[in-house]
Protein backbone atom coordinates (compact mmCIF):
# COMPACT_ATOMS: atom_id res chain seq x y z
CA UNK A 1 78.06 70.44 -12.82
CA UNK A 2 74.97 71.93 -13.95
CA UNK A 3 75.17 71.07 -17.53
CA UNK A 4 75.97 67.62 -16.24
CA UNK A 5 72.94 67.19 -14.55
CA UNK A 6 70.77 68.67 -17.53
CA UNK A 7 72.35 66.36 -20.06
CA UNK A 8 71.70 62.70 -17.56
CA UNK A 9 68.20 64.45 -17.64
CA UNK A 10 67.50 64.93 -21.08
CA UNK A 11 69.19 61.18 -21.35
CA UNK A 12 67.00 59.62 -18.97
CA UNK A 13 63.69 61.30 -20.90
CA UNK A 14 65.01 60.01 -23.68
CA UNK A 15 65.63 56.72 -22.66
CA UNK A 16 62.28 56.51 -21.09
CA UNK A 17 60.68 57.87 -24.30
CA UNK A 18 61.86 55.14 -26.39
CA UNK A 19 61.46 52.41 -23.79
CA UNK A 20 57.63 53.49 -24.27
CA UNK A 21 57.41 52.88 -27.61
CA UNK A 22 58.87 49.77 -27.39
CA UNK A 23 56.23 48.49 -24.71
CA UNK A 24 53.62 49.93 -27.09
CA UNK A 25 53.27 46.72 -29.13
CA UNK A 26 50.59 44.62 -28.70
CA UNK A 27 52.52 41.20 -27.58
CA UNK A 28 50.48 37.95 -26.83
CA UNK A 29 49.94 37.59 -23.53
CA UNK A 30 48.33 34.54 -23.37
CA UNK A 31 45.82 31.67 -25.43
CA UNK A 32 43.64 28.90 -25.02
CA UNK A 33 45.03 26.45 -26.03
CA UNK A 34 47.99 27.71 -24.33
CA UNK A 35 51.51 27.43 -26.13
CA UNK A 36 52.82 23.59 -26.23
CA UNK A 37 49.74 22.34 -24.07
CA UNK A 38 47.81 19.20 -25.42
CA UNK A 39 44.17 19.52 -24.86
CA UNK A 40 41.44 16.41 -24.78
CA UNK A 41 38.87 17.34 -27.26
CA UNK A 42 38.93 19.90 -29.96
CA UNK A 43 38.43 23.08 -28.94
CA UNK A 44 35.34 25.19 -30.15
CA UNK A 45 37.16 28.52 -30.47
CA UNK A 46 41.05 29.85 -29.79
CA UNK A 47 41.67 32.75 -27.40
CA UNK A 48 44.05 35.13 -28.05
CA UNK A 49 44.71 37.88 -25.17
CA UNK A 50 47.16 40.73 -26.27
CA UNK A 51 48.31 43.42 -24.23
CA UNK A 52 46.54 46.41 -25.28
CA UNK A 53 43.08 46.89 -27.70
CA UNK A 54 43.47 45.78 -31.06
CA UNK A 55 42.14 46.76 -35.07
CA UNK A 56 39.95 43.49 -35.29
CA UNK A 57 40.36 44.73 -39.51
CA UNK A 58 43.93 44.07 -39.27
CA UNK A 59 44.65 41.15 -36.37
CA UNK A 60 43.48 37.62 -37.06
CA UNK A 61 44.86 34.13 -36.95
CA UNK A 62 45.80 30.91 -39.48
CA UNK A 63 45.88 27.32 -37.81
CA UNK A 64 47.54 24.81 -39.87
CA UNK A 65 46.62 20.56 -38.56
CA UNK A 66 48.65 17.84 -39.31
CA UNK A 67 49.74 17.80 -42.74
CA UNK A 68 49.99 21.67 -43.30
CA UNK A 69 46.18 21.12 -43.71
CA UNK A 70 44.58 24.67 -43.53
CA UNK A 71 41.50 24.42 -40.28
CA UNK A 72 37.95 26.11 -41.17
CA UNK A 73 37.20 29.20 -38.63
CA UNK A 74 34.57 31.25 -37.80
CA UNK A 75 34.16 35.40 -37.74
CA UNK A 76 36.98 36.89 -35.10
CA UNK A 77 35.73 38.51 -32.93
CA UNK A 78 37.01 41.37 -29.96
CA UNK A 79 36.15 40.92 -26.28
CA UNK A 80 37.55 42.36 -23.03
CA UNK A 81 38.39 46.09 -23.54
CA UNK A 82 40.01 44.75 -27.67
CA UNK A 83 42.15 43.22 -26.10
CA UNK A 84 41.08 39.55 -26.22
CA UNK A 85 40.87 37.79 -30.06
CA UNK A 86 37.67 35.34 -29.93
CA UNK A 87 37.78 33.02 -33.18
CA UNK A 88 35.65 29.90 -33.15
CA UNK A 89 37.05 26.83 -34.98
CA UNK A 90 34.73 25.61 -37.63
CA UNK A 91 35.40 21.87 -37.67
CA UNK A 92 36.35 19.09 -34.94
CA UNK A 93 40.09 18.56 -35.08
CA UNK A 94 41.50 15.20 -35.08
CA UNK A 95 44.50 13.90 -32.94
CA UNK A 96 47.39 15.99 -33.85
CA UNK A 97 49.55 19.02 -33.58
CA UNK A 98 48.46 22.62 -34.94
CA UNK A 99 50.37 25.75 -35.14
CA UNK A 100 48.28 29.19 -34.84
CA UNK A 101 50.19 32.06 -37.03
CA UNK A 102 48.96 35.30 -35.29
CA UNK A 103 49.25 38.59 -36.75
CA UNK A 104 48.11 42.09 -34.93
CA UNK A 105 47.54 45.41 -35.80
CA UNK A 106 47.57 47.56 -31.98
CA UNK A 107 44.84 50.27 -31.57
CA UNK A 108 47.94 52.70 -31.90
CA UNK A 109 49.13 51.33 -35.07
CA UNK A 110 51.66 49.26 -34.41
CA UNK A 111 51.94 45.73 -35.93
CA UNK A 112 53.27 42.59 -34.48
CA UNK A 113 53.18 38.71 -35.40
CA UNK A 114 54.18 35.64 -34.42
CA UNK A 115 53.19 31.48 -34.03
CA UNK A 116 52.47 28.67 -31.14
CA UNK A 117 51.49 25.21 -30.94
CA UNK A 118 48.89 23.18 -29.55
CA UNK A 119 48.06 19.45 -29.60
CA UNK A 120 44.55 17.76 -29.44
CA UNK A 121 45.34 13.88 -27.77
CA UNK A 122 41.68 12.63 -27.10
């Protein structure tokens, strides 16, 4: 009975060991523009808040307009603890959908990427 109990304990730290490093990842939380929303007026800058601090080196973002047609940005930037990715948009976009490709590098090394769209319908 004993050994029982040891071995659903050392299972359970386990378990919770790994679950931890799988929550470790810096996911997108949220944007502005938010996924699939359609906005009024180009935006001056894109939003990107992660959940935990990121490497501003290694995180930044590619938006692609109507066309494939790569969109001018500004400097990224880090606000809010690292956790929030500030990058102003260079140019007024025009009518149309545009995909952001994301790409992050957590404070604790760990990478994660990923995409979302916006539209701009004046």
């Amino acid at each position: 009975m004993t050994k029982t109990i040891t071995r659903l304990g050392l299972a359970a730290i386990v378990a919770l060991g790994l679950a931890g490093q799988a929550f470790a990842h810096a996911h997108l939380k949220s944007a502005t523009p938010a996924d699939n929303s359609t906005v009024k007026s180009s935006p001056s800058e894109l939003d990107l808040t992660f959940t935990e601090g990121l490497n501003l080196k290694f995180s930044g973002i590619k938006v692609t307009g109507p066309g494939k047609t790569a969109v001018k940005l500004g400097d990224s930037m880090l606000m809010q603890n690292d956790t929030v990715l500030m990058v102003p948009v260079s140019e007024t976009l025009s009518a149309g959908t545009y995909t952001v490709e994301w790409h992050a590098l957590s404070t604790d090394g760990h990478k994660t990427n990923g995409s979302y769209t916006f539209t701009v319908k004046p």
